[in-house]
N, C-alpha and C. Protein backbone atom coordinates (compact mmCIF):
# COMPACT_ATOMS: atom_id res chain seq x y z
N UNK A 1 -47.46 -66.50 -71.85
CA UNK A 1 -46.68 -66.98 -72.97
C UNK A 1 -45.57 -67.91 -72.50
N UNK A 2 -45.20 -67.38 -71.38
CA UNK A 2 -44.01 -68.51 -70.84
C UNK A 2 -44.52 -70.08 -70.62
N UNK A 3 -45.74 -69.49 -69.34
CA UNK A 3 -46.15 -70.90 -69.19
C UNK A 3 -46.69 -71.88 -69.93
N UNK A 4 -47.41 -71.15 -71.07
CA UNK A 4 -47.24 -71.86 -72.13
C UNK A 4 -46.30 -72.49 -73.31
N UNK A 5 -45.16 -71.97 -72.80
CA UNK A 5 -44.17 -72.23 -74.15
C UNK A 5 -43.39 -73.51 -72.74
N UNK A 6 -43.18 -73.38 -71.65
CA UNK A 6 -42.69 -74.19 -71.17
C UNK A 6 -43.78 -75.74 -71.21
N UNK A 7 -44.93 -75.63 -70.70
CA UNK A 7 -46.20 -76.35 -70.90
C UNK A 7 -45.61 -77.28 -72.45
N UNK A 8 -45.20 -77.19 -73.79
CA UNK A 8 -45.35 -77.16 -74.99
C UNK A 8 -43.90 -78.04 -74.66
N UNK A 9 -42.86 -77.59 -74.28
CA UNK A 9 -41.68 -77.75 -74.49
C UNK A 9 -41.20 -78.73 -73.19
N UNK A 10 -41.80 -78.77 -72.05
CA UNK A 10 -41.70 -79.82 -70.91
C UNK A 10 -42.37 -80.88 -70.71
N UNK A 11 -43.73 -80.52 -71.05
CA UNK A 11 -45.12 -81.34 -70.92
C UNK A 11 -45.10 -81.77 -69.64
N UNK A 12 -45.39 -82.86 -69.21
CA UNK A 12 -45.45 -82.86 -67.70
C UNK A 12 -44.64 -82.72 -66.61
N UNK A 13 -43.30 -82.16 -67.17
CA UNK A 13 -42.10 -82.03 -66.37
C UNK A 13 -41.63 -80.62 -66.26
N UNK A 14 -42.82 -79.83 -66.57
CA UNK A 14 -42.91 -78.22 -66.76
C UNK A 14 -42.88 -78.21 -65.07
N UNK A 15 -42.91 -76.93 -64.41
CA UNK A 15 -42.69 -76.15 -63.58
C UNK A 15 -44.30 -75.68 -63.71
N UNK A 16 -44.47 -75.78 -61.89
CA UNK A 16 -45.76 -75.90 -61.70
C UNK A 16 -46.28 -73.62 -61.81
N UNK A 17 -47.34 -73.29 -62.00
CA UNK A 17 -47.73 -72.33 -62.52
C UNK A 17 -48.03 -71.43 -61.72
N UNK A 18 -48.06 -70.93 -60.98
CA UNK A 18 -48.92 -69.91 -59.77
C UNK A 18 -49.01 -68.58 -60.89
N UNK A 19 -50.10 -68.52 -60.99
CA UNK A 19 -51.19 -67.01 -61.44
C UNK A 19 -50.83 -66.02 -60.24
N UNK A 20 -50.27 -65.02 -60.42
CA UNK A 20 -50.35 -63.55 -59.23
C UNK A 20 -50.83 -62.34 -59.53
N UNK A 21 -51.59 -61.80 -59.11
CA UNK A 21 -52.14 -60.43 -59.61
C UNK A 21 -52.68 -59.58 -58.20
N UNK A 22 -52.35 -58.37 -58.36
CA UNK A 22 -52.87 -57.21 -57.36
C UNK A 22 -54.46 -57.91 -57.13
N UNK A 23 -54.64 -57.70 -55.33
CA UNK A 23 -55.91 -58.20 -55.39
C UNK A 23 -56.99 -56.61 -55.56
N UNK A 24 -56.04 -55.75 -55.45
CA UNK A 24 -57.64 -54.35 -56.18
C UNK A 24 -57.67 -54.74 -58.20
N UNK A 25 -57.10 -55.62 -58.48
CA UNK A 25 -57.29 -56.25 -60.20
C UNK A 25 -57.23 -57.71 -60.59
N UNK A 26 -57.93 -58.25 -59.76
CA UNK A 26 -57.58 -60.18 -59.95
C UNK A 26 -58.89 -60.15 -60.96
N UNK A 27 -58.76 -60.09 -62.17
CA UNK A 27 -59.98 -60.27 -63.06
C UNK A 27 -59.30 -61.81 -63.53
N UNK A 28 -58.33 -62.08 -63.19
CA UNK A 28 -58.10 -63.85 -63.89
C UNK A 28 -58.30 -64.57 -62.58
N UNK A 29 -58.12 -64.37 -61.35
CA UNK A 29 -58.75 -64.50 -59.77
C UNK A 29 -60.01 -64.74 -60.02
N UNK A 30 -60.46 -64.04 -60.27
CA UNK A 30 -61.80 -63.81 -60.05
C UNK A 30 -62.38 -65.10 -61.52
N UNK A 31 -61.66 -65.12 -62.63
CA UNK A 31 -61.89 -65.73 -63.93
C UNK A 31 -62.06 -67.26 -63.03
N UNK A 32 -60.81 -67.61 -62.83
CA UNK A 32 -60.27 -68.98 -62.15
C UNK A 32 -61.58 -69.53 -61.24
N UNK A 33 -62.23 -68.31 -60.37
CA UNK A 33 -63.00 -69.01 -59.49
C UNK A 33 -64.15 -69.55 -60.10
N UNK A 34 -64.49 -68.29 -61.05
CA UNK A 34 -66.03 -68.73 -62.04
C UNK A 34 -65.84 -69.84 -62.48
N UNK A 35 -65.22 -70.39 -63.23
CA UNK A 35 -64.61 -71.07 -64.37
C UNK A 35 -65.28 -70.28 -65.98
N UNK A 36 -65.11 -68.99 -65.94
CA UNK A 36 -65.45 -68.66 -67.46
C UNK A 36 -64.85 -66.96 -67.06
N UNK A 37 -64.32 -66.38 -68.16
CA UNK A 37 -63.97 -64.62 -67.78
C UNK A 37 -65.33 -64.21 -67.16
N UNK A 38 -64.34 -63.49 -66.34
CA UNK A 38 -65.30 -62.25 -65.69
C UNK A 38 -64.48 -61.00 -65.77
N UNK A 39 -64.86 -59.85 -65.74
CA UNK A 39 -64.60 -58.33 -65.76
C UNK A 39 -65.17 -58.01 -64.00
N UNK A 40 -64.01 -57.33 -63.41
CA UNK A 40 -64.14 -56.49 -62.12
C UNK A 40 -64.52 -55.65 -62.73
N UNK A 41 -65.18 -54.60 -61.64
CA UNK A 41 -65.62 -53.23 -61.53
C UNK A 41 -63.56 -52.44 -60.84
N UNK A 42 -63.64 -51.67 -61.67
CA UNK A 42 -62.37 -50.72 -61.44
C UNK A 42 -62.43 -50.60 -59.79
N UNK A 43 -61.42 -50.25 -58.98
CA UNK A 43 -61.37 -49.44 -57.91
C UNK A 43 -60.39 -48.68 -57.86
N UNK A 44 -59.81 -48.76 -56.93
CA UNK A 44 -58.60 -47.87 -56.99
C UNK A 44 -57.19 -48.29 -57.49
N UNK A 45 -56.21 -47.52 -57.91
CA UNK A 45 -55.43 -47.82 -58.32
C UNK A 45 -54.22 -48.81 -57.48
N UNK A 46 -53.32 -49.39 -58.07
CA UNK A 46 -52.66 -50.17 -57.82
C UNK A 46 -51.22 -50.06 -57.74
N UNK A 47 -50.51 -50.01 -56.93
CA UNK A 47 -48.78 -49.98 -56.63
C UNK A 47 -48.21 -50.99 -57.84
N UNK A 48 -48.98 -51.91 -58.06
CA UNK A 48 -48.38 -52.67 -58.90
C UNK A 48 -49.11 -52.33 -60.88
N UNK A 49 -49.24 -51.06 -61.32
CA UNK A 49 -49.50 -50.68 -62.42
C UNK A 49 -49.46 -51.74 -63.74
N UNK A 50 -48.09 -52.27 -63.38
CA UNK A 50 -48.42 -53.32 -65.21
C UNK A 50 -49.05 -54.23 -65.18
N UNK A 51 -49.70 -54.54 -63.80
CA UNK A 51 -50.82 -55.91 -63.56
C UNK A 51 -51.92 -55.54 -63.43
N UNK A 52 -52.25 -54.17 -63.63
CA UNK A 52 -53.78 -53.71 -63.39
C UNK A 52 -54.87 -53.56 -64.67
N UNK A 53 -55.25 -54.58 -64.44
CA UNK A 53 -56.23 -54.79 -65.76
C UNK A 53 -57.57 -55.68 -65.06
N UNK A 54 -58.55 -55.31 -65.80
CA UNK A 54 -59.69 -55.28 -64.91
C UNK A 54 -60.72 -56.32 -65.92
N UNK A 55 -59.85 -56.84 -66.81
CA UNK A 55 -60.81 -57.96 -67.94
C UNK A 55 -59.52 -58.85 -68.65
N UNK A 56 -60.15 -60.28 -68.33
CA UNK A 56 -59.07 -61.01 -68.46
C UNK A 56 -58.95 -61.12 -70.29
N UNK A 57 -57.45 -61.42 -70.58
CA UNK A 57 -57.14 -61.65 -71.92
C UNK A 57 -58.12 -62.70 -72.11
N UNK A 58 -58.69 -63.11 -73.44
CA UNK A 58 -58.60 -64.24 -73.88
C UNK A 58 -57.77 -65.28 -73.97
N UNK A 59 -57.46 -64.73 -74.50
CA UNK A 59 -56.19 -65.84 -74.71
C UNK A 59 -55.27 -66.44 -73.97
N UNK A 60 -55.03 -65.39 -73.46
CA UNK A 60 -54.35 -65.99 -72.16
C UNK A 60 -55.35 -66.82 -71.28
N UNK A 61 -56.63 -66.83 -70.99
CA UNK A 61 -57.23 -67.31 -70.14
C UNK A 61 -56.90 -68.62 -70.76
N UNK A 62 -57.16 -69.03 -71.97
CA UNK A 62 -57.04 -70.40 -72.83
C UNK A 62 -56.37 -71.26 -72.26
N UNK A 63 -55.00 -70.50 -72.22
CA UNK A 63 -53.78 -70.92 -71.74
C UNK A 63 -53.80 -71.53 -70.06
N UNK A 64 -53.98 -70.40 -69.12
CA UNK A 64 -53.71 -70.38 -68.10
C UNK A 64 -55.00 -71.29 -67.16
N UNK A 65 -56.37 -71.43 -68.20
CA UNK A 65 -57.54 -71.96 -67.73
C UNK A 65 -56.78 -73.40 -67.46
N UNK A 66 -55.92 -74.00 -68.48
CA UNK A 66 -55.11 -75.24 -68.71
C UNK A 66 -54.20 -75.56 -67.86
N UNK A 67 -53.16 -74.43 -67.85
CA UNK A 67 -52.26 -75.17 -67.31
C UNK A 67 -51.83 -73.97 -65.42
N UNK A 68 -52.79 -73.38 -65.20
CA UNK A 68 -52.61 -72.74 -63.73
C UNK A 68 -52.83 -73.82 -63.19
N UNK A 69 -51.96 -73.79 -62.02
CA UNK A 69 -51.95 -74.72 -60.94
C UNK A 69 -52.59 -74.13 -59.70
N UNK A 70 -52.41 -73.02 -59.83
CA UNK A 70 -52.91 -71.91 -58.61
C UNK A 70 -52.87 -70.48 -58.73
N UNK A 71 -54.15 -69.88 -58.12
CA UNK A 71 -54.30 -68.54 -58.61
C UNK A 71 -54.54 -67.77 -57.14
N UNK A 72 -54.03 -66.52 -56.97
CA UNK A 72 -53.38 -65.97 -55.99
C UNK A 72 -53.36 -64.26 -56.03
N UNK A 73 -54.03 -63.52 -55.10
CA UNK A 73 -53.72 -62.08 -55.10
C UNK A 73 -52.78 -61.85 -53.97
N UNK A 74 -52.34 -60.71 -54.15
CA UNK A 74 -51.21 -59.81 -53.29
C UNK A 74 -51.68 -58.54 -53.00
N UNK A 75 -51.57 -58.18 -51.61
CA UNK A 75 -52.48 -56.83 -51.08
C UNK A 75 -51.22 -55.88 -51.76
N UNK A 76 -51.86 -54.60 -51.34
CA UNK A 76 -51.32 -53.19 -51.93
C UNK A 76 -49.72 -53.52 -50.40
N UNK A 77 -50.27 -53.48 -49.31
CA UNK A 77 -49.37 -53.63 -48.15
C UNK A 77 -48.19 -54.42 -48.39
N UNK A 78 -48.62 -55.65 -48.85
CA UNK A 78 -47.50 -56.76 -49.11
C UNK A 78 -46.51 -56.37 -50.25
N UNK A 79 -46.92 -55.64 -51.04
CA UNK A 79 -46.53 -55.44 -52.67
C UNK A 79 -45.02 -54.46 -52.24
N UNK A 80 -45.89 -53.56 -51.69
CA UNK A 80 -45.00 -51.99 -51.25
C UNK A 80 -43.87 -52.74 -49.81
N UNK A 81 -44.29 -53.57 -49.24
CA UNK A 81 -43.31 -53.94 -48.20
C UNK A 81 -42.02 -54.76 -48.73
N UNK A 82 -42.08 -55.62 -49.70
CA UNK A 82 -41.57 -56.17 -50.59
C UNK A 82 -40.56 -55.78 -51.85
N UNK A 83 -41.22 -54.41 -52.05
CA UNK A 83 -40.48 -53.37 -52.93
C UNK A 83 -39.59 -52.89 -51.98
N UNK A 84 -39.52 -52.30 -50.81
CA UNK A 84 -38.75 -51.63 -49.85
C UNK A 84 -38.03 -53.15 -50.11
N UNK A 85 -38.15 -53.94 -48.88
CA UNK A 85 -36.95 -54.98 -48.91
C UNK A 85 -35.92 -55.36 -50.06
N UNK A 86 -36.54 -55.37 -51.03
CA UNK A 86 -35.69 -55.38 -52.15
C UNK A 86 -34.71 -54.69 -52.60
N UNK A 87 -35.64 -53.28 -52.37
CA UNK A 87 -34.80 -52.14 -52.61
C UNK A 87 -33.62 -51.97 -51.61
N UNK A 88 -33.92 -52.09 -50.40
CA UNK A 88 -33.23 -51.92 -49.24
C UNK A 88 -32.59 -53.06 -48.68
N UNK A 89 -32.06 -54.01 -49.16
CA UNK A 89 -31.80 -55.18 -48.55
C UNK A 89 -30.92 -55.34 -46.66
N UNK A 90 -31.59 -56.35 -46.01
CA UNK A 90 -30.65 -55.82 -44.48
C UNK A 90 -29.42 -57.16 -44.73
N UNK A 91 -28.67 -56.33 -43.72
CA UNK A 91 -27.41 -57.30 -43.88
C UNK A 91 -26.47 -57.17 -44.82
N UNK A 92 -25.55 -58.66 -44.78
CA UNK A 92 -25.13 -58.65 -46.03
C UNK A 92 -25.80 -59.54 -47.23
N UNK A 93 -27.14 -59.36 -47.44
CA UNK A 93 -28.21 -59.90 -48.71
C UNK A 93 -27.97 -58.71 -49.57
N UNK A 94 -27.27 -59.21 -50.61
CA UNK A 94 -26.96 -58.12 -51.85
C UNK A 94 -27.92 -57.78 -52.38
């Protein structure tokens, strides 16, 4: 919805798009490569829960078929190492 409302409201001076999703749930990954939806087979669950969906929106694909610039998974490893750093920042990084 963002990248589309910016897409609408910038037009070619929008901010370029990167697609990210858990790679145990890249069903728009996986959409992007086909060029048409595809549905993964489930596996295991995901550290990253509100991105785990295993059949791409419609609608959103509409959108994102248009204006993704690049589509991109993130391992379970990277996700959880990333959460620590954040959480834990070293130094003085607030």
């Amino acid at each position: 919805a963002v990248a589309g409302h910016l897409a609408i409201v910038l037009g070619e001076h929008r901010p370029r798009v990167v697609v990210v999703e858990p790679a145990r749930a890249a069903c728009v990954y996986a959409t992007a490569k086909a060029g048409r939806p595809v549905a993964i087979a489930h596996t295991k669950p995901t550290v990253m829960a509100m991105l785990e969906c295993y059949e791409p929106s419609l609608v959103a694909w509409r959108v994102l078929s248009r204006i993704g610039d690049a589509f991109m998974t993130v391992d379970e490893e990277d996700a959880v190492s990333v959460m620590n750093r954040l959480a834990r920042p070293s130094g003085d990084d607030p």
